[in-house]
C-alpha atoms as a PDB file:
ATOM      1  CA  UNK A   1     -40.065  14.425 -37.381  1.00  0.00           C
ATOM      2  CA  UNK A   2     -37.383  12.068 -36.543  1.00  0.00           C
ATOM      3  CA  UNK A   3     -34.575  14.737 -37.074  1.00  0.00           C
ATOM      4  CA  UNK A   4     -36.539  16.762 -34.241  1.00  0.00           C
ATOM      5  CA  UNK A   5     -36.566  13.284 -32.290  1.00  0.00           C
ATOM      6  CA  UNK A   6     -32.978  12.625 -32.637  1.00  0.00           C
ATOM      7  CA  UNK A   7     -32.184  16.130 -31.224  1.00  0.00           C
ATOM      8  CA  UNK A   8     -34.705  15.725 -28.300  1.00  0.00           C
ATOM      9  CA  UNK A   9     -32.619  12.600 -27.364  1.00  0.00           C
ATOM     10  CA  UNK A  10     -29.224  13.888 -27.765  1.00  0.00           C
ATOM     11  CA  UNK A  11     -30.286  17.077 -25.959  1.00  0.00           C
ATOM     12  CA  UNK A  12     -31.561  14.709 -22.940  1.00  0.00           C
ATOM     13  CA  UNK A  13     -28.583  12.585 -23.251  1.00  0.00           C
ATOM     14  CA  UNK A  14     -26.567  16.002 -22.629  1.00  0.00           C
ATOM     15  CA  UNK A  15     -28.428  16.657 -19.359  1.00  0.00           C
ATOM     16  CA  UNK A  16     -28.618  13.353 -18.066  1.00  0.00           C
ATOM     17  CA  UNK A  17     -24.320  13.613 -18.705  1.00  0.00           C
ATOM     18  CA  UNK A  18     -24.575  17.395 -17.124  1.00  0.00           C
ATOM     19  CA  UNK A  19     -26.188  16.214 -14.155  1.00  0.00           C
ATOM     20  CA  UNK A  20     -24.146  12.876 -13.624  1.00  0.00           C
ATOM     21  CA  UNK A  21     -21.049  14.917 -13.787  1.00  0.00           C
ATOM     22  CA  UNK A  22     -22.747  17.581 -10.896  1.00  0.00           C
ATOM     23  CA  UNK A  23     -23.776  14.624  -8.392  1.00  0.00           C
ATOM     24  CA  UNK A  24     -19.967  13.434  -8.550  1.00  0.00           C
ATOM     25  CA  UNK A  25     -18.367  17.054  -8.116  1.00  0.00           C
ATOM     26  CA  UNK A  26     -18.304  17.127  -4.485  1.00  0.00           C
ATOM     27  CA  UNK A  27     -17.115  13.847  -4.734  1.00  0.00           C
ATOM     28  CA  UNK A  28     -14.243  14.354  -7.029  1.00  0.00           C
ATOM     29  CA  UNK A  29     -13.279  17.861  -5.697  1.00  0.00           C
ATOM     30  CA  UNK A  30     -13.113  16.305  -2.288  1.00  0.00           C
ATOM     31  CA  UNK A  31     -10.668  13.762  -3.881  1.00  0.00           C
ATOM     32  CA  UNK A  32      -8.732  16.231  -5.722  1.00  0.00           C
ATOM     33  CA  UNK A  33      -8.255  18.450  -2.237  1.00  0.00           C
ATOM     34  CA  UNK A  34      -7.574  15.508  -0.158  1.00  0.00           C
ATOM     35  CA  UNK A  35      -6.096  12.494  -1.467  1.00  0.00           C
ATOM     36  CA  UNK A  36      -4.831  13.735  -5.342  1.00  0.00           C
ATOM     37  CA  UNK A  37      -3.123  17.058  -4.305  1.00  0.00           C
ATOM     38  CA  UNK A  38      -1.092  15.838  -0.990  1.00  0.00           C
ATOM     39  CA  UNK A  39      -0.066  12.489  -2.842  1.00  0.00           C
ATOM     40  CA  UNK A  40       1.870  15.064  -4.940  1.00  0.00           C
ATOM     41  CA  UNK A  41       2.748  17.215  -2.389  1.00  0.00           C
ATOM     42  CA  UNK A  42       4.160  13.797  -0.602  1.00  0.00           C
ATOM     43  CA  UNK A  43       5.973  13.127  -3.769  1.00  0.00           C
ATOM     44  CA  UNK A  44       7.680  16.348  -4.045  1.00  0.00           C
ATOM     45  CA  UNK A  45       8.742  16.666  -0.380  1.00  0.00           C
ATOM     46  CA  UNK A  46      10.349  13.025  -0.787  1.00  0.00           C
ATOM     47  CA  UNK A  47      13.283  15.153  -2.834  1.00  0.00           C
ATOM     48  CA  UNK A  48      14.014  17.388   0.199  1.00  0.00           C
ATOM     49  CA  UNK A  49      14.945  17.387   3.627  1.00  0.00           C
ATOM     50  CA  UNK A  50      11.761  19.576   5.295  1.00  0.00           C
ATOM     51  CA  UNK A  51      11.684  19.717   9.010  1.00  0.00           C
ATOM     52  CA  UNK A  52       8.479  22.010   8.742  1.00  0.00           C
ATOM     53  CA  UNK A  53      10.398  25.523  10.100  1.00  0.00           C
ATOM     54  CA  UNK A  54      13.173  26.076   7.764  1.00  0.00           C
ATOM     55  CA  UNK A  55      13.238  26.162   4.624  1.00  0.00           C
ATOM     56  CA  UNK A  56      13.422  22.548   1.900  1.00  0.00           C
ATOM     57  CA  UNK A  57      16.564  21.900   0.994  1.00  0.00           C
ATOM     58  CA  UNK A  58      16.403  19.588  -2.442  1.00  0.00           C
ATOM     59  CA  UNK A  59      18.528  16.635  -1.722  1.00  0.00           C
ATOM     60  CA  UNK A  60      17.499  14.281  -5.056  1.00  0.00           C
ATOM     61  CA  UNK A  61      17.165  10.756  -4.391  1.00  0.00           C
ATOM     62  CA  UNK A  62      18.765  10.861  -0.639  1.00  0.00           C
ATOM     63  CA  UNK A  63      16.231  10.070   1.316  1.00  0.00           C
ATOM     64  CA  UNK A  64      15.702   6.810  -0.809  1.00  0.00           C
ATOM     65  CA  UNK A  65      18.700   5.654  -0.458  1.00  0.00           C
ATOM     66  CA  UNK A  66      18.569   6.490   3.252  1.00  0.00           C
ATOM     67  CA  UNK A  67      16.028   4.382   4.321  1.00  0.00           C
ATOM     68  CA  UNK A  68      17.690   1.212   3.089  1.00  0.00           C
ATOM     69  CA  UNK A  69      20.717   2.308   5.634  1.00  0.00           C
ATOM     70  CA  UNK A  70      18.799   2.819   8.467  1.00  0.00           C
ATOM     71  CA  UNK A  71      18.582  -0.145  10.537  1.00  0.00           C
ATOM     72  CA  UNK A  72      15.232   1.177  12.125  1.00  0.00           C
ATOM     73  CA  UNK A  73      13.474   0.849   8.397  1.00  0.00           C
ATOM     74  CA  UNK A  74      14.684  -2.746   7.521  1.00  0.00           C
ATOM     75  CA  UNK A  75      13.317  -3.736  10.787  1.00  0.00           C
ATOM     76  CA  UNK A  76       9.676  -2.219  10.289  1.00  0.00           C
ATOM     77  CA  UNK A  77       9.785  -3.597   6.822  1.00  0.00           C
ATOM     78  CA  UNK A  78      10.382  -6.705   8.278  1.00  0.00           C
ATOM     79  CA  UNK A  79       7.826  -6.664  10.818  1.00  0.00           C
ATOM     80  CA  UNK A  80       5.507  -5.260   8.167  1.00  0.00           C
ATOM     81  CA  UNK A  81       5.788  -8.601   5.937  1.00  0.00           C
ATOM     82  CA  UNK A  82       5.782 -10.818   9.102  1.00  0.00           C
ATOM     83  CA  UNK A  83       2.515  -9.044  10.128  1.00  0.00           C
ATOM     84  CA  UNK A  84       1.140  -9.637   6.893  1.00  0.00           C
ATOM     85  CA  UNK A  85       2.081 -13.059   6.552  1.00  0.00           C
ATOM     86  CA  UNK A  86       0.283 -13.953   9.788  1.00  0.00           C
ATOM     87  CA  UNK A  87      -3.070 -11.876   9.101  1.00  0.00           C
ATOM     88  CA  UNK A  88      -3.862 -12.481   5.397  1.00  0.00           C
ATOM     89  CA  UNK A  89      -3.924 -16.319   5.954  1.00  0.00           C
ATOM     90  CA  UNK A  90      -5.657 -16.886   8.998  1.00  0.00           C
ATOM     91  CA  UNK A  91      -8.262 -14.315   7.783  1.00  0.00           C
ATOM     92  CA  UNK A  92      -8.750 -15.654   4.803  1.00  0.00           C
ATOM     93  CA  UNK A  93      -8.501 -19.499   6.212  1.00  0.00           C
ATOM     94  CA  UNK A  94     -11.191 -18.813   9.276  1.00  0.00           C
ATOM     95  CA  UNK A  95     -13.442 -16.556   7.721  1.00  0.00           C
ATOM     96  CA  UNK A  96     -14.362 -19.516   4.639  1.00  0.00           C
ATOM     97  CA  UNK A  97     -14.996 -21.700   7.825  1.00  0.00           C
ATOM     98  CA  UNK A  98     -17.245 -19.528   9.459  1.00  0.00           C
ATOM     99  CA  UNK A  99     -18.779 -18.827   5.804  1.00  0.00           C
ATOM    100  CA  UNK A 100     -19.327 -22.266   4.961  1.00  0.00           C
ATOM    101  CA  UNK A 101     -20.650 -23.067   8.625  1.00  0.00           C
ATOM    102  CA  UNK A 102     -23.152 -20.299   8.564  1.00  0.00           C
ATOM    103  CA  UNK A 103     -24.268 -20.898   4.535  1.00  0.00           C
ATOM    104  CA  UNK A 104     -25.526 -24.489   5.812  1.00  0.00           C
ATOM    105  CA  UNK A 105     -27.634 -23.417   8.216  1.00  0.00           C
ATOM    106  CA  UNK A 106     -31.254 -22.055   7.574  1.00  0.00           C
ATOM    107  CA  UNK A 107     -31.280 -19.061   9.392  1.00  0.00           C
ATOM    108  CA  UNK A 108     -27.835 -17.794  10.344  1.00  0.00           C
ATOM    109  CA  UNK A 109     -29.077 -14.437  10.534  1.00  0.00           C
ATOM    110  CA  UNK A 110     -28.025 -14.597  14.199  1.00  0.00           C
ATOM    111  CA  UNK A 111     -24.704 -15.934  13.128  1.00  0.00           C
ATOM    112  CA  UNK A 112     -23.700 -13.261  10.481  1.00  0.00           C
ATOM    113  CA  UNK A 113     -24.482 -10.263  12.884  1.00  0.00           C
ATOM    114  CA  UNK A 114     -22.593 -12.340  15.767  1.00  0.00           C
ATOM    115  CA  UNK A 115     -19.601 -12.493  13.713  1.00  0.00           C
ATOM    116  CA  UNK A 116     -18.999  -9.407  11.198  1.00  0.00           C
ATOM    117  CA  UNK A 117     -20.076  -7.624  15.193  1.00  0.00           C
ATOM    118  CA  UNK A 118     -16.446  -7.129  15.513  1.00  0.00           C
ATOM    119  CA  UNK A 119     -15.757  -5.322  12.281  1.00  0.00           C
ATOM    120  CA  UNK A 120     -17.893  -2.610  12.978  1.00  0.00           C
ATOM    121  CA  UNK A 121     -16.142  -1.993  16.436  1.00  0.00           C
ATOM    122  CA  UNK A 122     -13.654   1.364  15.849  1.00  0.00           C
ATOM    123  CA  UNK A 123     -10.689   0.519  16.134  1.00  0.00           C
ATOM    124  CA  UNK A 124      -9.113   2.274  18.683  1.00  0.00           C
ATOM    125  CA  UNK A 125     -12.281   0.403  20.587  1.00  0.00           C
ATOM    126  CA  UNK A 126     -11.143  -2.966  19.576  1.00  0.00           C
ATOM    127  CA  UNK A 127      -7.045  -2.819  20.645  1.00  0.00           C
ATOM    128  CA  UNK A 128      -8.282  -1.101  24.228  1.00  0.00           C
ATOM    129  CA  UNK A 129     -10.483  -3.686  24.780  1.00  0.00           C
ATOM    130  CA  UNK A 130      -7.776  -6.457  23.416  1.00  0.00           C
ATOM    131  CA  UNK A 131      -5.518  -4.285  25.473  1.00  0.00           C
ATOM    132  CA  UNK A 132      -7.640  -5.676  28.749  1.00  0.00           C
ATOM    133  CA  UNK A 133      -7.939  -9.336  27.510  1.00  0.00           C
ATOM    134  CA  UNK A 134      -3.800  -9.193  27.756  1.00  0.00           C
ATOM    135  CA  UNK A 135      -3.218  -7.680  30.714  1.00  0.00           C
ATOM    136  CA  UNK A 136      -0.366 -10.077  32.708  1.00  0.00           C
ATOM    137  CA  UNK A 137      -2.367 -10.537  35.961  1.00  0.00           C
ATOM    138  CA  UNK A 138      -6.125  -9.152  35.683  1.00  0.00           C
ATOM    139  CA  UNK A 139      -6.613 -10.308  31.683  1.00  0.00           C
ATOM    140  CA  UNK A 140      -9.347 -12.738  30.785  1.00  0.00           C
ATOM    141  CA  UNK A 141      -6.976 -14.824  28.008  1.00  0.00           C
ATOM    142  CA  UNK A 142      -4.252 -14.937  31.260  1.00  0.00           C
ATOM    143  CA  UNK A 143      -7.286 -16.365  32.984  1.00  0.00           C
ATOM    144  CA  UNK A 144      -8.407 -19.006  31.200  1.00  0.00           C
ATOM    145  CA  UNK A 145      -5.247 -20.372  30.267  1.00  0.00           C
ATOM    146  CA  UNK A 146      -4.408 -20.636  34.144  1.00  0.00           C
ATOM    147  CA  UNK A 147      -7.123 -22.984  34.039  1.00  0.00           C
ATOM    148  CA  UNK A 148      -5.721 -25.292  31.242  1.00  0.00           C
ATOM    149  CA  UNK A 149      -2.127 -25.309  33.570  1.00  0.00           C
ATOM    150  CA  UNK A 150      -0.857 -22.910  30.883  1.00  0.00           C
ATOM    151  CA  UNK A 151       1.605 -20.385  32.103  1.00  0.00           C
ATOM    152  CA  UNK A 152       0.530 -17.186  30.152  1.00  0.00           C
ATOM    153  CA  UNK A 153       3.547 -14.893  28.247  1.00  0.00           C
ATOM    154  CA  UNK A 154       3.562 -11.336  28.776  1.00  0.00           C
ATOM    155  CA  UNK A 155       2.048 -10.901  25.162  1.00  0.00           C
ATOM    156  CA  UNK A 156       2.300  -6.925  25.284  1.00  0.00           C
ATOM    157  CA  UNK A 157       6.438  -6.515  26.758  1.00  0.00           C
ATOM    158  CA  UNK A 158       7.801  -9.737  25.156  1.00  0.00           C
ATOM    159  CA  UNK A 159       9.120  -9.033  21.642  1.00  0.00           C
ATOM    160  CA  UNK A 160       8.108 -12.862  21.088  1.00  0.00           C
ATOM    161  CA  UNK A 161       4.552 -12.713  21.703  1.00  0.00           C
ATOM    162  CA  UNK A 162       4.003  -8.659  20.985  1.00  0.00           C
ATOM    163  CA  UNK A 163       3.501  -9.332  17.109  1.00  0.00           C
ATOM    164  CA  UNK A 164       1.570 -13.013  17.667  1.00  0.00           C
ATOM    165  CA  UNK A 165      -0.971 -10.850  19.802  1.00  0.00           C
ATOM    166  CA  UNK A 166      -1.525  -7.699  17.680  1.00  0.00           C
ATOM    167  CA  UNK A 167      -2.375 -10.206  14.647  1.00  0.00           C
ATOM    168  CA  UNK A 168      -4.632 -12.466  17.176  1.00  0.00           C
ATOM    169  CA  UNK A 169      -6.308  -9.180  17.814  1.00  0.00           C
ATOM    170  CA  UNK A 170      -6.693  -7.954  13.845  1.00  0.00           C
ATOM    171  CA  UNK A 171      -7.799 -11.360  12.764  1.00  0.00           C
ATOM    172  CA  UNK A 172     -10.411 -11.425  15.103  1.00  0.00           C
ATOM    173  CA  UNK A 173     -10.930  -7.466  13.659  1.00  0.00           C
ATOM    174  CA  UNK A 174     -11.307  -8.020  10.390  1.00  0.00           C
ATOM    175  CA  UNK A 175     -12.574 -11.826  10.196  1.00  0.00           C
ATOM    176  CA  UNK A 176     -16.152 -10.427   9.783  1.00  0.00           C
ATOM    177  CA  UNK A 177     -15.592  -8.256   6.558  1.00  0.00           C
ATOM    178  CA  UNK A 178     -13.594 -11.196   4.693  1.00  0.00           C
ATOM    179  CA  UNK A 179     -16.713 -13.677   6.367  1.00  0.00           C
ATOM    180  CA  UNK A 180     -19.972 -11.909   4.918  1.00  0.00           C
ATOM    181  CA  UNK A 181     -17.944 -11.542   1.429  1.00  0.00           C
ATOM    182  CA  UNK A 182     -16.940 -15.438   1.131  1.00  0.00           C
ATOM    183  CA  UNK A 183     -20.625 -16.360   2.784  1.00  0.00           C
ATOM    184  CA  UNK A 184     -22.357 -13.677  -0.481  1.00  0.00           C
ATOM    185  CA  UNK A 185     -19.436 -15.736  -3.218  1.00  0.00           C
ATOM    186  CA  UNK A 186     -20.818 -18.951  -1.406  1.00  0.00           C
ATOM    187  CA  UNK A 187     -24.694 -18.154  -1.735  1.00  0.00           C
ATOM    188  CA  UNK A 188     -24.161 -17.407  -5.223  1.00  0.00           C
ATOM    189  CA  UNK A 189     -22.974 -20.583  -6.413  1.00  0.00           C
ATOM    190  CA  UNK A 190     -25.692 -22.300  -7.830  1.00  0.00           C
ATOM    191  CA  UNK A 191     -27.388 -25.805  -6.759  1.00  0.00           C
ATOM    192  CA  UNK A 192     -27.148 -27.560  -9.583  1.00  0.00           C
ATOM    193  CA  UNK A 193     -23.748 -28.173  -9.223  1.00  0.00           C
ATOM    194  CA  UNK A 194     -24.087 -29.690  -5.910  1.00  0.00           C
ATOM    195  CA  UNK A 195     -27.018 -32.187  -7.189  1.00  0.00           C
ATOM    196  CA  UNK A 196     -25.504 -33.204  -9.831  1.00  0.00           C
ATOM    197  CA  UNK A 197     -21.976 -34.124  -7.527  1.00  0.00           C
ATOM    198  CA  UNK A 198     -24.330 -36.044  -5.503  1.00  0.00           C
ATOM    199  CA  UNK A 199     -25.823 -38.267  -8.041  1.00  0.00           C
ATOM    200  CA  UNK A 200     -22.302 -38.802  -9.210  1.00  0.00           C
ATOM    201  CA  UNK A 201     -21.629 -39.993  -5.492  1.00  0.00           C
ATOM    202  CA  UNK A 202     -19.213 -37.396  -4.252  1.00  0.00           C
ATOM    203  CA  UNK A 203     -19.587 -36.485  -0.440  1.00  0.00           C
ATOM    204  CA  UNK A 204     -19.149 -33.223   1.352  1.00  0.00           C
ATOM    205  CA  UNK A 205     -15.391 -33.155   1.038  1.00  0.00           C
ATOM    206  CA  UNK A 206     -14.934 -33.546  -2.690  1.00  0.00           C
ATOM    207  CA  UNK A 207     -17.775 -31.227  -3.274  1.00  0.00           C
ATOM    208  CA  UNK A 208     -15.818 -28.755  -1.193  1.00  0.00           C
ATOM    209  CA  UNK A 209     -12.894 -29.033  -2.743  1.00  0.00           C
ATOM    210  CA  UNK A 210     -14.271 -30.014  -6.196  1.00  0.00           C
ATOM    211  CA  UNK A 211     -16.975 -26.926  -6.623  1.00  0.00           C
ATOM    212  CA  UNK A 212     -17.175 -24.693  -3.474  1.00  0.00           C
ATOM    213  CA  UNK A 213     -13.279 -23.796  -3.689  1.00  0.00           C
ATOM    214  CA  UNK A 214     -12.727 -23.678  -7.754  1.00  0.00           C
ATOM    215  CA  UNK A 215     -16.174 -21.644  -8.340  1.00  0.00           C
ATOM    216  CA  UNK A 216     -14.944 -19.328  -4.947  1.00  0.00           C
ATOM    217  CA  UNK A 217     -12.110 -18.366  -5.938  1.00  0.00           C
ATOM    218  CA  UNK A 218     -13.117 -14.598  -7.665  1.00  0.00           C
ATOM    219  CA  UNK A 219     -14.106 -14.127  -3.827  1.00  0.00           C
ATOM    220  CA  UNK A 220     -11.163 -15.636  -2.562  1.00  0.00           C
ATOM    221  CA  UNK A 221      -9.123 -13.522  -4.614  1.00  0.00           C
ATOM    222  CA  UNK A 222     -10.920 -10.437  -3.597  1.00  0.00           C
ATOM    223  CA  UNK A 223     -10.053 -10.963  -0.044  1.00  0.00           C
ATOM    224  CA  UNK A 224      -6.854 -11.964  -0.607  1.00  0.00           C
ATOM    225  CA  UNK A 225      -5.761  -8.407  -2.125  1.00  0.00           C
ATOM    226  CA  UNK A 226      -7.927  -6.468  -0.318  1.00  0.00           C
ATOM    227  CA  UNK A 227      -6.337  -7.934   2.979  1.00  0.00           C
ATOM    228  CA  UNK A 228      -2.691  -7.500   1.879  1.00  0.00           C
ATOM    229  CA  UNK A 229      -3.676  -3.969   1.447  1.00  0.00           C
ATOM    230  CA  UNK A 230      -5.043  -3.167   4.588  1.00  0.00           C
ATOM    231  CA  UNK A 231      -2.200  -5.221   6.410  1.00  0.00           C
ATOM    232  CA  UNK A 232       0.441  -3.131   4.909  1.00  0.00           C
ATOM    233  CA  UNK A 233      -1.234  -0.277   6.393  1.00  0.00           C
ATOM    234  CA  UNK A 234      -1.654  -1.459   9.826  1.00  0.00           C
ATOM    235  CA  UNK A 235      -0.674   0.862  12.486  1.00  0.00           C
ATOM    236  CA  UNK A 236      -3.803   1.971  15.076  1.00  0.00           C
ATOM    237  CA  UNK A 237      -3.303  -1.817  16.519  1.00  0.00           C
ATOM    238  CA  UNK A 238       0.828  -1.133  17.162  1.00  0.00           C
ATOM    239  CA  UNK A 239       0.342   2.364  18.056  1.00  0.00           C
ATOM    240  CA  UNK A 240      -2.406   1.827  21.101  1.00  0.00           C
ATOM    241  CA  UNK A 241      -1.336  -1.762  22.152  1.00  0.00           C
ATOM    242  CA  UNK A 242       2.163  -1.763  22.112  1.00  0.00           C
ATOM    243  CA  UNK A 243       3.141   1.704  20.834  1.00  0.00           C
ATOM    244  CA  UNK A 244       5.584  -0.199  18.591  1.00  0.00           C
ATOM    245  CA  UNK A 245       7.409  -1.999  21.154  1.00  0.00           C
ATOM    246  CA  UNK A 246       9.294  -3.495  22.781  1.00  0.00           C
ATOM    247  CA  UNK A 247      12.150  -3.105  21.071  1.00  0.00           C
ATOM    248  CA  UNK A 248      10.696  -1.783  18.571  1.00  0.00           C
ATOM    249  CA  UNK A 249       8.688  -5.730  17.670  1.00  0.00           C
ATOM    250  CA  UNK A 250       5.686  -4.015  16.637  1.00  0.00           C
ATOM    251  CA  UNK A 251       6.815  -1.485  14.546  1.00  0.00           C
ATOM    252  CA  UNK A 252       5.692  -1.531  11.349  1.00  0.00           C
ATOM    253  CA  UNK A 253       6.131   1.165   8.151  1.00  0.00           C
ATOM    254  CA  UNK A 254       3.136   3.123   8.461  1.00  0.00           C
ATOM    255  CA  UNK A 255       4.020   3.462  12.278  1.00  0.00           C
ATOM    256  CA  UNK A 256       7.614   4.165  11.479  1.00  0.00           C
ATOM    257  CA  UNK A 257       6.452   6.848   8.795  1.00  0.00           C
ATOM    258  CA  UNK A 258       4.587   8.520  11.668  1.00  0.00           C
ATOM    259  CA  UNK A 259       7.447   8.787  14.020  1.00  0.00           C
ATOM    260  CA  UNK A 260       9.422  10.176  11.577  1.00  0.00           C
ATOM    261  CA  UNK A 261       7.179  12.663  10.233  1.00  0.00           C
ATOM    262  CA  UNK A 262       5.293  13.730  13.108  1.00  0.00           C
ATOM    263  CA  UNK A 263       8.003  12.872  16.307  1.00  0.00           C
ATOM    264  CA  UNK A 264      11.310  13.743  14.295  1.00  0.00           C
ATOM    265  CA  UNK A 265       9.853  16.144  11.946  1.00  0.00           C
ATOM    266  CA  UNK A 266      11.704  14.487   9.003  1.00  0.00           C
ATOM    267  CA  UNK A 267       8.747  15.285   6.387  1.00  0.00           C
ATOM    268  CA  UNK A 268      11.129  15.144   3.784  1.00  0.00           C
ATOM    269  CA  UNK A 269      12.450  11.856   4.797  1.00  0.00           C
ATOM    270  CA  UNK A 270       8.890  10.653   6.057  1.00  0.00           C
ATOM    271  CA  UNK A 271       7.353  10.714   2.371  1.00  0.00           C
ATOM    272  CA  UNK A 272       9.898   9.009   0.923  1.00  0.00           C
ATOM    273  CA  UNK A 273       8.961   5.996   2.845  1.00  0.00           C
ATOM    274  CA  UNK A 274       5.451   6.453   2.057  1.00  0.00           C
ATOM    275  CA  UNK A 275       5.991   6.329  -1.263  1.00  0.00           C
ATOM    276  CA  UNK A 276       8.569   3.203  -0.942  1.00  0.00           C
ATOM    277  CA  UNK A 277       4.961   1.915   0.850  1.00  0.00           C
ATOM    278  CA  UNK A 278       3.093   3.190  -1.934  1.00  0.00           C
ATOM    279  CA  UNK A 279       5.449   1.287  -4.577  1.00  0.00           C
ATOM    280  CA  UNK A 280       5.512  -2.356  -2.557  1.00  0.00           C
ATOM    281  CA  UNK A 281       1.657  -2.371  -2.349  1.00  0.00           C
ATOM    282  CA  UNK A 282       1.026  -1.127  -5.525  1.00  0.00           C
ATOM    283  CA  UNK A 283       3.758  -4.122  -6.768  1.00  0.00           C
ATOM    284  CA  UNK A 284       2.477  -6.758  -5.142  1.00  0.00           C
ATOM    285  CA  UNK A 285      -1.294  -5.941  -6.269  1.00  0.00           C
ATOM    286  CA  UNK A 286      -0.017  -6.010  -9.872  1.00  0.00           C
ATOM    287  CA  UNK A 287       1.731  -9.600  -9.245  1.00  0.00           C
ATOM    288  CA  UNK A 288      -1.616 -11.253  -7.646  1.00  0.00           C
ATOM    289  CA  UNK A 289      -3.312 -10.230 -10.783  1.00  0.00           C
ATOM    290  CA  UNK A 290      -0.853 -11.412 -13.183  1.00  0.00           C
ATOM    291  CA  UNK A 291      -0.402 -14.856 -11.178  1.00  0.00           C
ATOM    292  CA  UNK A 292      -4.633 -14.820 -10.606  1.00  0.00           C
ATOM    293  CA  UNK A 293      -5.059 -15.733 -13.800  1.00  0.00           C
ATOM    294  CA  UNK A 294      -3.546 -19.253 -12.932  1.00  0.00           C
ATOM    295  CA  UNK A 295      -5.737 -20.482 -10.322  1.00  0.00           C
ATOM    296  CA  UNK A 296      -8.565 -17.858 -10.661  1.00  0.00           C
ATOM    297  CA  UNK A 297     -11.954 -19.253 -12.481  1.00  0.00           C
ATOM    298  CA  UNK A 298     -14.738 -16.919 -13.338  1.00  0.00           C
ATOM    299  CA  UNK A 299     -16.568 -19.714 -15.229  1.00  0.00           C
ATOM    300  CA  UNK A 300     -19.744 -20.769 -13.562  1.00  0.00           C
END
């Protein structure tokens, strides 16, 4: 009887496995079609010069080496980092505020729609309506600082302001996704730890700084890389505010991969970049978890 048992359960095991693997195949074949296959496409053309009529022409490891010639590139990659630098912080820095702001009060239900609102904005719907807020004369941010005696700069045609106002614009973006993720880290920590700091006399700060931060930082962490990643990828904010200028200020590598597959028709030339992209985030994902380890805690 418990032969007959032991098949019964390895013949529903099977099933359960059979249809597991059927719910997923749309899933995966969608993947394989549209992500797998043209990242190996992309990988292949970065060995040829393709210009989408005639026909490849293998060139090895040119278009590598290219890219760290061109002038153009160094510049995006430049304004790529300095983009970077500016959003990952501030996100990061403003969304624990808001998180720790909204976790002490009762009910912040209010509060979490009001500010993870802006996240769910498309958004080609967020830079045009950024796009109005900077306008020189009519805009509402040239406005207010009129008030204050504060002569506004031209934050859309001066190269000094053009990057400062695309990463005003994605902080205030993405602030809401890196917000509700520090406020669920926050909830989770448990009371004790607070009750017992204040018996031992410790006030808001050192609890902060003492409990909230170490016990946070998993969630910290997990903003941290997932915010590099999307920086690095930034390009609907240059494209509709600024279209990469002036002088090329706003330009960044996704952006310059776009004019130079789909303006100059250097495919070829295009993925090779991509795949330089590819390489840097991949890289600097690796380092953040090798170096997490050293100010990461996952004890609670």
């Amino acid at each position: 009887m418990s032969i007959y048992n032991k098949l019964g359960r390895n013949d529903l095991e099977r099933k359960q496995a059979v249809a597991g693997y059927l719910f997923i195949l749309p899933n995966l074949i969608g993947f394989m079609i549209f992500v797998f296959l043209p990242l190996l496409a992309s990988l292949f053309l970065s060995f040829f010069n393709w210009d989408l009529i005639n026909t490849p022409v293998f060139v090895g490891f040119d278009n590598f080496i290219k890219m760290f010639k061109e002038p153009l590139f160094r510049k995006t990659l430049i304004n790529t980092v300095y983009y970077t630098l500016g959003v990952v912080p501030l996100t990061v820095v403003f969304g624990m505020i808001l998180a720790v702001l909204v976790n002490s009060v009762k009910k912040g239900f209010i509060y979490k729609f009001s500010f993870f609102m802006p996240y769910l904005i498309p958004m080609v719907g967020a830079a045009l309506i950024w796009q109005s807020i900077y306008m020189p004369n009519f805009g509402i941010l040239t406005y207010l600082l009129d008030l204050i005696g504060i002569t506004s700069p031209q934050w859309l045609s001066d190269p000094d302001w053009a990057m400062p106002a695309i990463i005003i614009m994605s902080v205030w973006k993405n602030i809401g996704f890196t917000f509700i993720v520090l406020l669920a880290g926050l909830q989770g920590i448990p009371n004790r730890y607070y009750e017992a700091a204040e018996i031992d006399g410790a006030n808001s700060i050192q609890q902060f700084f003492r409990i909230t931060v170490p016990l946070l930082t998993p969630t910290i962490f997990f903003t941290v890389v997932i915010s590099m990643i999307d920086s690095f990828k930034v390009f609907d904010q240059a494209f509709i505010l600024t279209k990469g200028g002036p002088a090329d200020a706003t330009k960044t590598l996704v952006y310059y991969i776009y004019t130079q597959g789909f303006e100059y028709f250097r495919m070829g030339y295009a993925s090779a970049v991509g795949w330089f992209l590819l390489i840097v985030i991949f890289a600097l994902t690796i380092i953040q978890f090798i170096y997490q380890r050293k100010w990461v805690s996952y004890d609670v």
